[in-house]
PDB file of N, CA and C in Angstrom:
ATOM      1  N   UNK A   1     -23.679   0.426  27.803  1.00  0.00           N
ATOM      2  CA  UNK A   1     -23.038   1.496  27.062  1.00  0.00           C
ATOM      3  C   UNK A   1     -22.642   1.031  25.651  1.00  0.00           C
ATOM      4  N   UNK A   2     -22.048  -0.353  25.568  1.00  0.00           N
ATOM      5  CA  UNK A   2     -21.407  -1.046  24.238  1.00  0.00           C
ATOM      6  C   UNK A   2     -22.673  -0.903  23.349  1.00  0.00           C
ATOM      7  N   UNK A   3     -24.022  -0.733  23.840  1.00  0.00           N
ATOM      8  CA  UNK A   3     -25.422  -1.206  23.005  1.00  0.00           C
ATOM      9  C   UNK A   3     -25.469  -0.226  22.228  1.00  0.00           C
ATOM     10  N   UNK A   4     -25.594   1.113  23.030  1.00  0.00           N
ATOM     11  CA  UNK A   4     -25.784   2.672  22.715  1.00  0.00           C
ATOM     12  C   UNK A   4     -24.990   3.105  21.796  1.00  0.00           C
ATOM     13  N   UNK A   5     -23.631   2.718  21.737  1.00  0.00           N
ATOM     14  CA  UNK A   5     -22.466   3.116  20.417  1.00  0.00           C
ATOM     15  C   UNK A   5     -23.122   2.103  19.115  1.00  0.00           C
ATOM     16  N   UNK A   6     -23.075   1.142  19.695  1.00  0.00           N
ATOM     17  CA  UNK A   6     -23.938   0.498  18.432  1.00  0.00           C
ATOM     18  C   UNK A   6     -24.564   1.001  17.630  1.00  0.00           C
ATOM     19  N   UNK A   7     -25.745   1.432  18.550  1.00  0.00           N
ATOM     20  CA  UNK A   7     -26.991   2.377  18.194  1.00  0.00           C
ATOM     21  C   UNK A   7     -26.736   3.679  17.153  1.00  0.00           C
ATOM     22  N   UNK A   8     -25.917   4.418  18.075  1.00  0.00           N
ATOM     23  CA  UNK A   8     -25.188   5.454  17.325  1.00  0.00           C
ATOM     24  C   UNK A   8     -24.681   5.330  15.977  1.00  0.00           C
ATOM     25  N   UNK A   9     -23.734   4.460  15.604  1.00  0.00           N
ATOM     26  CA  UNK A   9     -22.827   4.298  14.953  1.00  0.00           C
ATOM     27  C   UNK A   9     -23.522   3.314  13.752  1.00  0.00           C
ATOM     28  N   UNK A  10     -24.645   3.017  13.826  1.00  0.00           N
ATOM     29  CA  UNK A  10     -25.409   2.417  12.568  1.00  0.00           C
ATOM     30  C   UNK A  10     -26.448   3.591  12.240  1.00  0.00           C
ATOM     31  N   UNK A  11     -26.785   3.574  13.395  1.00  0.00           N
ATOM     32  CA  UNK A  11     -28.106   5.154  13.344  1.00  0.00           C
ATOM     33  C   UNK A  11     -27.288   6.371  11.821  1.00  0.00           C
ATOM     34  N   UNK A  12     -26.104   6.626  12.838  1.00  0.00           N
ATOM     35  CA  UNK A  12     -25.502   8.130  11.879  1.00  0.00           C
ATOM     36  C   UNK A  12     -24.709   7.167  10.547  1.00  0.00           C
ATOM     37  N   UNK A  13     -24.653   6.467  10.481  1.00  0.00           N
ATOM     38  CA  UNK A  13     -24.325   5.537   9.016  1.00  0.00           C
ATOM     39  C   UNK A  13     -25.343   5.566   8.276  1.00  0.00           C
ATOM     40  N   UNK A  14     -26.510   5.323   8.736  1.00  0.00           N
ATOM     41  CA  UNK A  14     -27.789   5.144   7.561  1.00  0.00           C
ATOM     42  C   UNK A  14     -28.227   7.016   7.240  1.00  0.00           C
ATOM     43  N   UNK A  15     -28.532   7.376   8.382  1.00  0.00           N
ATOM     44  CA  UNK A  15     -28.736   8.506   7.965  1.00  0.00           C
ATOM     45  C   UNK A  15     -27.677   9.138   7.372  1.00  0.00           C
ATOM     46  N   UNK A  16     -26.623   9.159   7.341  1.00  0.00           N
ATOM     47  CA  UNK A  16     -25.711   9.983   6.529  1.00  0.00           C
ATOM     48  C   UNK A  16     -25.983   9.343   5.014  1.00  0.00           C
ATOM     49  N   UNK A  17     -26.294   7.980   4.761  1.00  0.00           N
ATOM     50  CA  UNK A  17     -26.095   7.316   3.659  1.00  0.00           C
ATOM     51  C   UNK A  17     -27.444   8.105   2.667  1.00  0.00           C
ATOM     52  N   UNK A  18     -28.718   8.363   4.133  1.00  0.00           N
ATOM     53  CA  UNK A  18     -29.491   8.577   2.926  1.00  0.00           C
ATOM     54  C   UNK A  18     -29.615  10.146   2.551  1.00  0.00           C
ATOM     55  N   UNK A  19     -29.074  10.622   3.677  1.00  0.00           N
ATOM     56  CA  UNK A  19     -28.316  12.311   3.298  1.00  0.00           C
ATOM     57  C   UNK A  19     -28.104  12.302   1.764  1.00  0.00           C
ATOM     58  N   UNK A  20     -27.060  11.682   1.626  1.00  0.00           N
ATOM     59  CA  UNK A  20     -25.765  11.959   0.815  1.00  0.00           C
ATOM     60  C   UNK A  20     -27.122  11.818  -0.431  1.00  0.00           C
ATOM     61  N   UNK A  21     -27.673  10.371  -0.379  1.00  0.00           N
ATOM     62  CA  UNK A  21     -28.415   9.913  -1.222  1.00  0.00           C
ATOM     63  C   UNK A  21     -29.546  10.813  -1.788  1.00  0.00           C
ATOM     64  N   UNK A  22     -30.083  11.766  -0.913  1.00  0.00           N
ATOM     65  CA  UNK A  22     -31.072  12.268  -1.501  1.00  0.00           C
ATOM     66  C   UNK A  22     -30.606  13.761  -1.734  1.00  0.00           C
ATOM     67  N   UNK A  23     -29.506  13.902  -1.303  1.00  0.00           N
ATOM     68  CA  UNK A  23     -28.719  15.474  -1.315  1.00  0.00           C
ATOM     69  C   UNK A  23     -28.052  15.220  -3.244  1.00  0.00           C
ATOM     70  N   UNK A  24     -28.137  14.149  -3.505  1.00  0.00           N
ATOM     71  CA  UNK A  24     -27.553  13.509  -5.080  1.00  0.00           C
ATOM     72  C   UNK A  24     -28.791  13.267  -6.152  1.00  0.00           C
ATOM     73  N   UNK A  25     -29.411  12.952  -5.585  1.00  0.00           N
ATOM     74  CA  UNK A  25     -30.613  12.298  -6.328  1.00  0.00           C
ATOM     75  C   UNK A  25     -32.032  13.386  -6.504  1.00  0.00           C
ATOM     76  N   UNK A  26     -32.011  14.338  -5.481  1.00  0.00           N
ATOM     77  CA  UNK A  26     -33.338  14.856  -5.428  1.00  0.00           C
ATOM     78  C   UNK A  26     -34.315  14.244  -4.341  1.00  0.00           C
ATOM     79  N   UNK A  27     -34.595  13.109  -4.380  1.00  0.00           N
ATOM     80  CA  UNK A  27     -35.859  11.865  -3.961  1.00  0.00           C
ATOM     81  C   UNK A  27     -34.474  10.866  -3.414  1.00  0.00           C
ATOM     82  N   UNK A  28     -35.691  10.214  -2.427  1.00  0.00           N
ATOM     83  CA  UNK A  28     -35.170   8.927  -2.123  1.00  0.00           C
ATOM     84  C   UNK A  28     -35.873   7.884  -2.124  1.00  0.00           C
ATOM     85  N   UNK A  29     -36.826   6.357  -2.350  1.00  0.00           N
ATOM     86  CA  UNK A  29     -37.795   5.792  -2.105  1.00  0.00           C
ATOM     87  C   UNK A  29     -37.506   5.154  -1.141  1.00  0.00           C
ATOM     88  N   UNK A  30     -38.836   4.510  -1.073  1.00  0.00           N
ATOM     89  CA  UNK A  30     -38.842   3.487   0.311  1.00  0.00           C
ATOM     90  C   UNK A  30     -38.154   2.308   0.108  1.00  0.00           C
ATOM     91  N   UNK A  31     -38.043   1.987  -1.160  1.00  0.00           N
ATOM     92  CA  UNK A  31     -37.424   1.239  -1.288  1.00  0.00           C
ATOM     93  C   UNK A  31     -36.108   1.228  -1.261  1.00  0.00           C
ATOM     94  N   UNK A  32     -35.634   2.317  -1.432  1.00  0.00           N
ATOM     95  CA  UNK A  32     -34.027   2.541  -1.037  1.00  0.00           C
ATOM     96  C   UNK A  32     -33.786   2.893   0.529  1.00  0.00           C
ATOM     97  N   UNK A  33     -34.712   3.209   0.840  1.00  0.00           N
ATOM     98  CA  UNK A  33     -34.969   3.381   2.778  1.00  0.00           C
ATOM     99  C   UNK A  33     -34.122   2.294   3.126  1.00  0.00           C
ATOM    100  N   UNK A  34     -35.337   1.200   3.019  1.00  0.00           N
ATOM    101  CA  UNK A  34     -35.343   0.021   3.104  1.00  0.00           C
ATOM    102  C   UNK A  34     -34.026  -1.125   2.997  1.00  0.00           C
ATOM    103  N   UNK A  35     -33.687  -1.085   1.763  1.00  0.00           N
ATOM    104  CA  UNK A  35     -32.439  -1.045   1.326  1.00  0.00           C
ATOM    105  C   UNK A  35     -30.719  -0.841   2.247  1.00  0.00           C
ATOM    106  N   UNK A  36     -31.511   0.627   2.747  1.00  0.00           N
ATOM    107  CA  UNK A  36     -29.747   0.944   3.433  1.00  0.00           C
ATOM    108  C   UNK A  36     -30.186   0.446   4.876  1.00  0.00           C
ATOM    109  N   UNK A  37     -31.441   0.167   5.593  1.00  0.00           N
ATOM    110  CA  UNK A  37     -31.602  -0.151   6.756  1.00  0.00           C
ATOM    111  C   UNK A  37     -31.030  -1.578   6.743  1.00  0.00           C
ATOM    112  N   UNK A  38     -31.528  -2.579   5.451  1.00  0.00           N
ATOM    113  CA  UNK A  38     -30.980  -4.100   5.208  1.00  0.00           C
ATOM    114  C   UNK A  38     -29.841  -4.198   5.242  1.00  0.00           C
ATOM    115  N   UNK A  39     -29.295  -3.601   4.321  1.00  0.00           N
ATOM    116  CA  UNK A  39     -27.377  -3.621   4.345  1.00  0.00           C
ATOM    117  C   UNK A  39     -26.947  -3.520   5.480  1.00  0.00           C
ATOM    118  N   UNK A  40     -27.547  -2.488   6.517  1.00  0.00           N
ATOM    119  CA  UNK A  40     -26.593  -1.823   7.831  1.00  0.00           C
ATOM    120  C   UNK A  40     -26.861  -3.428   8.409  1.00  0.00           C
ATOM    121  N   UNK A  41     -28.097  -3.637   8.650  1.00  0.00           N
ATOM    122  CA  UNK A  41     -27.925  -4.913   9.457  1.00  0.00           C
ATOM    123  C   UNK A  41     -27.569  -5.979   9.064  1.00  0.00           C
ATOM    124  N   UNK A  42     -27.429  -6.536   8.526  1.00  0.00           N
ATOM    125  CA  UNK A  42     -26.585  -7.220   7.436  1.00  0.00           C
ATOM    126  C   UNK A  42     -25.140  -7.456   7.655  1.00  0.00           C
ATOM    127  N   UNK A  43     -24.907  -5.735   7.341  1.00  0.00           N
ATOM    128  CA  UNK A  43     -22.928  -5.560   7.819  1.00  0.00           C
ATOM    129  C   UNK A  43     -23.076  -5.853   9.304  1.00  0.00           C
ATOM    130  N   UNK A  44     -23.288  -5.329  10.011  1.00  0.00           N
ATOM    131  CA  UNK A  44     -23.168  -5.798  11.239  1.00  0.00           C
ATOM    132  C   UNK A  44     -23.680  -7.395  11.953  1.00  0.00           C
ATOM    133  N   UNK A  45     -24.637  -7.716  11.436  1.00  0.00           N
ATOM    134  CA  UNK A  45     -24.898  -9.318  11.411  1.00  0.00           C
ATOM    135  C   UNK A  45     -23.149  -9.722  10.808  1.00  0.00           C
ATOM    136  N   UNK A  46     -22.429  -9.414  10.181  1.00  0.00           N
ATOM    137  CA  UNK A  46     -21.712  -9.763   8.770  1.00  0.00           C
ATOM    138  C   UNK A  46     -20.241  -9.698  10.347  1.00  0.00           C
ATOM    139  N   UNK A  47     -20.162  -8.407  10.562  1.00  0.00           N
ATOM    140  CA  UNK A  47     -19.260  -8.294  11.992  1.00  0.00           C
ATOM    141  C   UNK A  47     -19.029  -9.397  13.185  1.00  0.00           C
ATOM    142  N   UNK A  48     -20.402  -9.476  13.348  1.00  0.00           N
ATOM    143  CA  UNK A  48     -20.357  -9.957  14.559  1.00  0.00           C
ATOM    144  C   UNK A  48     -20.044 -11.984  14.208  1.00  0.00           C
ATOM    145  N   UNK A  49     -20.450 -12.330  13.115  1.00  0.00           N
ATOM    146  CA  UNK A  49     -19.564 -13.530  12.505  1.00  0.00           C
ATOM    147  C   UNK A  49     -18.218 -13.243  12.339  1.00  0.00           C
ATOM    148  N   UNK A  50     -17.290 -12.127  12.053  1.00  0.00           N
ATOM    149  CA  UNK A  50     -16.166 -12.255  12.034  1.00  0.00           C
ATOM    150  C   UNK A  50     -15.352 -12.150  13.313  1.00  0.00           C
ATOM    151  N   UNK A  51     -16.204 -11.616  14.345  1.00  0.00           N
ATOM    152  CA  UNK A  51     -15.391 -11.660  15.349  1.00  0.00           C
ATOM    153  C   UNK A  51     -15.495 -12.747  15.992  1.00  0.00           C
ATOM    154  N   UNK A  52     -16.682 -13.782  15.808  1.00  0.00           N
ATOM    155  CA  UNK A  52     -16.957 -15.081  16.159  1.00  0.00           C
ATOM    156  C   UNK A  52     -15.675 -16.229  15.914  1.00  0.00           C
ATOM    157  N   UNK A  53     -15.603 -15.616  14.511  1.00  0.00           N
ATOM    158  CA  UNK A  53     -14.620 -16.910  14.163  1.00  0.00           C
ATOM    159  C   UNK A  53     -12.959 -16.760  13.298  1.00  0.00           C
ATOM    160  N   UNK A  54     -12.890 -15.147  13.467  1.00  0.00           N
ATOM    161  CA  UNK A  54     -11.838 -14.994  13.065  1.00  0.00           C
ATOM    162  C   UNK A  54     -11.061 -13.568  14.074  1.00  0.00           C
ATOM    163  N   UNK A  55     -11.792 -13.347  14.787  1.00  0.00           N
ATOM    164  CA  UNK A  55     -10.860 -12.306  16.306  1.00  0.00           C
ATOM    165  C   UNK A  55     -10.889 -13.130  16.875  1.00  0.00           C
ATOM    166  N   UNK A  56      -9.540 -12.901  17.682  1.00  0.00           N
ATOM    167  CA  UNK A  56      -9.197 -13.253  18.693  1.00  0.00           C
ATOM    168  C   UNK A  56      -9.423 -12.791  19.672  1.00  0.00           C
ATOM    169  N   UNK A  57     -10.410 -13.369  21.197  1.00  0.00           N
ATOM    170  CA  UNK A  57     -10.657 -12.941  22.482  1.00  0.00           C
ATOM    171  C   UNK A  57     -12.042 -11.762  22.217  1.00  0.00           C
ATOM    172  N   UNK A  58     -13.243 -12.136  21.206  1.00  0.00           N
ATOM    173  CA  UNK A  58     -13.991 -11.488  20.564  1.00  0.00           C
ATOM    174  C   UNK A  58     -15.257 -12.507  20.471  1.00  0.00           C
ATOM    175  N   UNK A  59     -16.280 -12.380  20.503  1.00  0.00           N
ATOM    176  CA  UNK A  59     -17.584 -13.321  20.871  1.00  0.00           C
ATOM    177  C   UNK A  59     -18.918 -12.748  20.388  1.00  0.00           C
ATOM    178  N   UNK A  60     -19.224 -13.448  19.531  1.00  0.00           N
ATOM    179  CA  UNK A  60     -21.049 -13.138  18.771  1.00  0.00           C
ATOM    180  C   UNK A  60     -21.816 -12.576  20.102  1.00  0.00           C
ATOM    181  N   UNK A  61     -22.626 -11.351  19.614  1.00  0.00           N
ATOM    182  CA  UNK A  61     -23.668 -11.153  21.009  1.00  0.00           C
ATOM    183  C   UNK A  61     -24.163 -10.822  19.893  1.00  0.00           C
ATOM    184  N   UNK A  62     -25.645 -11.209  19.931  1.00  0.00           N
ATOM    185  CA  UNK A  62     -26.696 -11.152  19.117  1.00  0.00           C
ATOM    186  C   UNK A  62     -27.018 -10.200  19.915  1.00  0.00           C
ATOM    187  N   UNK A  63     -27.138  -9.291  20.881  1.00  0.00           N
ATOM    188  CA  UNK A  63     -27.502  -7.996  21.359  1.00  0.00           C
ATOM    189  C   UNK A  63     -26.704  -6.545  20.860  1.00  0.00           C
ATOM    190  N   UNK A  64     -25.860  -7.226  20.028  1.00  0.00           N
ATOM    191  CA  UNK A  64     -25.237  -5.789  19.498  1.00  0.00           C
ATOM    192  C   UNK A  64     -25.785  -6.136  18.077  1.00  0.00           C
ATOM    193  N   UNK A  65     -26.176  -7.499  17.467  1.00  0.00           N
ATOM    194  CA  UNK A  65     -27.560  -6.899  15.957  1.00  0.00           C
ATOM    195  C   UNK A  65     -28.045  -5.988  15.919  1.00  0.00           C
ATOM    196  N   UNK A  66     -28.840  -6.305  17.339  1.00  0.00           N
ATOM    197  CA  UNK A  66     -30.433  -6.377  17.615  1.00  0.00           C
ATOM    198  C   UNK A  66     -29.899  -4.540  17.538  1.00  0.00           C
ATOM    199  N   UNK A  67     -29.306  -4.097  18.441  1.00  0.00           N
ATOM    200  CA  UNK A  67     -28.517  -2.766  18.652  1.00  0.00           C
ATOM    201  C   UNK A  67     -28.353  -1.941  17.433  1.00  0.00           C
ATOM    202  N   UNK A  68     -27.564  -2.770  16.329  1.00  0.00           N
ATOM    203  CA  UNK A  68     -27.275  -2.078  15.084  1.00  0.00           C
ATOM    204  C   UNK A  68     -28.428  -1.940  14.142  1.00  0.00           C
ATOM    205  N   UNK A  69     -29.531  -3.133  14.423  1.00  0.00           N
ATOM    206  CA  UNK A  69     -30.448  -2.771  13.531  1.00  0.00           C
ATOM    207  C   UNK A  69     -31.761  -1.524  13.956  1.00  0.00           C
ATOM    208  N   UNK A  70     -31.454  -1.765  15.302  1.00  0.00           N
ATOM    209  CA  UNK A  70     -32.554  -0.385  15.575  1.00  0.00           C
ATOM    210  C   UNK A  70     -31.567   0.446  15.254  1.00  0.00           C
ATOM    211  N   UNK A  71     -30.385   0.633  15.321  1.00  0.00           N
ATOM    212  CA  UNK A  71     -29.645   1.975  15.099  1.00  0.00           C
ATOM    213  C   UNK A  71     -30.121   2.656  13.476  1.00  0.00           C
ATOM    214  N   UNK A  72     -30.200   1.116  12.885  1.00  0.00           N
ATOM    215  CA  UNK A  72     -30.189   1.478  11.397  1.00  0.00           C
ATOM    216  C   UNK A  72     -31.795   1.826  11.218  1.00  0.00           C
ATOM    217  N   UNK A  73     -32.274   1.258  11.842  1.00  0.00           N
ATOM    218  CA  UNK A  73     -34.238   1.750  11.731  1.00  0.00           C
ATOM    219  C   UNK A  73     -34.530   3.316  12.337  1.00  0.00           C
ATOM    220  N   UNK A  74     -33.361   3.994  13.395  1.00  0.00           N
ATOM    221  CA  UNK A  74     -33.695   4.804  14.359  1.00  0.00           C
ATOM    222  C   UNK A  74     -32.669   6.029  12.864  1.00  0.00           C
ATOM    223  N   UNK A  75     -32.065   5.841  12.348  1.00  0.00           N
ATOM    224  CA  UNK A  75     -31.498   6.057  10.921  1.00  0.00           C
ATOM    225  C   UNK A  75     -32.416   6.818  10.247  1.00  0.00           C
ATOM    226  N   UNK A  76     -33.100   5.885   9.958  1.00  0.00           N
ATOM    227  CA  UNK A  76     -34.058   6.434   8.742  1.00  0.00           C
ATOM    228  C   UNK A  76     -34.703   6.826   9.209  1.00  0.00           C
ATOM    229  N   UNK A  77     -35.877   7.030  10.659  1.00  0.00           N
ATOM    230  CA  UNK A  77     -36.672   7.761  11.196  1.00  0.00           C
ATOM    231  C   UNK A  77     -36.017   9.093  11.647  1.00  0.00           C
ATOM    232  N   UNK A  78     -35.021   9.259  11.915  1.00  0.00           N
ATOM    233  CA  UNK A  78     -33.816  10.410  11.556  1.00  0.00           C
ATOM    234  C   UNK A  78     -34.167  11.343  10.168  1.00  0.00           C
ATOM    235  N   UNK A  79     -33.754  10.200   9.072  1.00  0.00           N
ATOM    236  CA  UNK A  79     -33.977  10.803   8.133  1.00  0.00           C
ATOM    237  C   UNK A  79     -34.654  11.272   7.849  1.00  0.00           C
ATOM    238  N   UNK A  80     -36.125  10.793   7.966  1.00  0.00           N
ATOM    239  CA  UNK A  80     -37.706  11.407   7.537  1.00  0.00           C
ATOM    240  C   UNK A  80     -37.760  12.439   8.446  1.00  0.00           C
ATOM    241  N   UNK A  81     -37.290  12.518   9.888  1.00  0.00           N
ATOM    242  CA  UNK A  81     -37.806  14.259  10.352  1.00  0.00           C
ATOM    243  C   UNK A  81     -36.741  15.256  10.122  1.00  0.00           C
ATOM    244  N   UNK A  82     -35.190  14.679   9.269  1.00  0.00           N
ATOM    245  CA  UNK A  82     -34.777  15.925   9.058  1.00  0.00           C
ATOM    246  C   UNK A  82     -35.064  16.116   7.574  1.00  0.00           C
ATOM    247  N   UNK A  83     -35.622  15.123   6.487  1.00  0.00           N
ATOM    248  CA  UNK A  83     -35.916  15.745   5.504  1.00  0.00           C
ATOM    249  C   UNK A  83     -37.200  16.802   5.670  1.00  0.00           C
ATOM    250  N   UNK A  84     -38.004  16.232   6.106  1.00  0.00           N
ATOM    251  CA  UNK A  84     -39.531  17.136   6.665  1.00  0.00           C
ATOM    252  C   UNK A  84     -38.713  18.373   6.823  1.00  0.00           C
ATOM    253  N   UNK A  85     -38.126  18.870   7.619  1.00  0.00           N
ATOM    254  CA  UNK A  85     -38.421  19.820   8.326  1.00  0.00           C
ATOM    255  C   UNK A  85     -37.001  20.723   8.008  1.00  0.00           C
ATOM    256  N   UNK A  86     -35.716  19.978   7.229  1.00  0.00           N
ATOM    257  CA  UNK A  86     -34.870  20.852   6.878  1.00  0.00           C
ATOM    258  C   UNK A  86     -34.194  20.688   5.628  1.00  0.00           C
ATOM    259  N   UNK A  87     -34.173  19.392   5.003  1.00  0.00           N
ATOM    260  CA  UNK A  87     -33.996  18.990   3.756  1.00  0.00           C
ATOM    261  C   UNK A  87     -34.396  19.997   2.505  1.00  0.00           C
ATOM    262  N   UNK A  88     -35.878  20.135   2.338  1.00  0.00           N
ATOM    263  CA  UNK A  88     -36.876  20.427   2.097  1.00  0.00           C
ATOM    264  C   UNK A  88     -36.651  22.317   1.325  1.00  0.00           C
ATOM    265  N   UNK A  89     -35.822  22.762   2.509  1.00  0.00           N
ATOM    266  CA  UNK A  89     -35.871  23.959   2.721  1.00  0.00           C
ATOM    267  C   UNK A  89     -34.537  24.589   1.766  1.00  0.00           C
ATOM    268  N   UNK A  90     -33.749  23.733   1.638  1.00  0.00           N
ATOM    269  CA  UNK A  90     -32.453  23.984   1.102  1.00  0.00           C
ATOM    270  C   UNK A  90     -32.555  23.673  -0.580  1.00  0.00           C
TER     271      UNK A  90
END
């Protein structure tokens, strides 16, 4: 269940990020895709060191990365079928 919030909670972070981003901009590139998928995993790589060595009763699981970064890949494939199909329209 801890994997799935993961999932969630990087997933609707990237996609909101590139919402906002292309709801501002017009366009978004791949390279800015790219970009907010790196950061998300990143911050959360960035998390899971702080709870390593600065929480208390808190422990690195490299399975909640692995978690945040598909969240953040499952994000942007988010993004591309709601720009397709409703972005587009507005």
């Amino acid at each position: 269940m801890d994997k799935i919030v993961h999932l969630g909670l990087f997933g609707c972070t990237v996609l909101l990020l590139c919402i906002g981003y292309y709801r501002q901009h017009g366009y978004i590139s791949k390279l800015t895709l790219t970009f907010f998928a790196i950061s998300a995993a990143f911050y959360g790589l960035a998390i899971e060191y702080i709870q390593k060595y600065f929480a208390i009763q808190r422990t690195f699981d490299m399975a909640d990365v692995a978690a945040d970064t598909i969240g953040a890949v499952a994000g942007i494939l988010a993004f591309k079928l709601i720009r397709k199909w409703w972005l587009k329209k507005i």
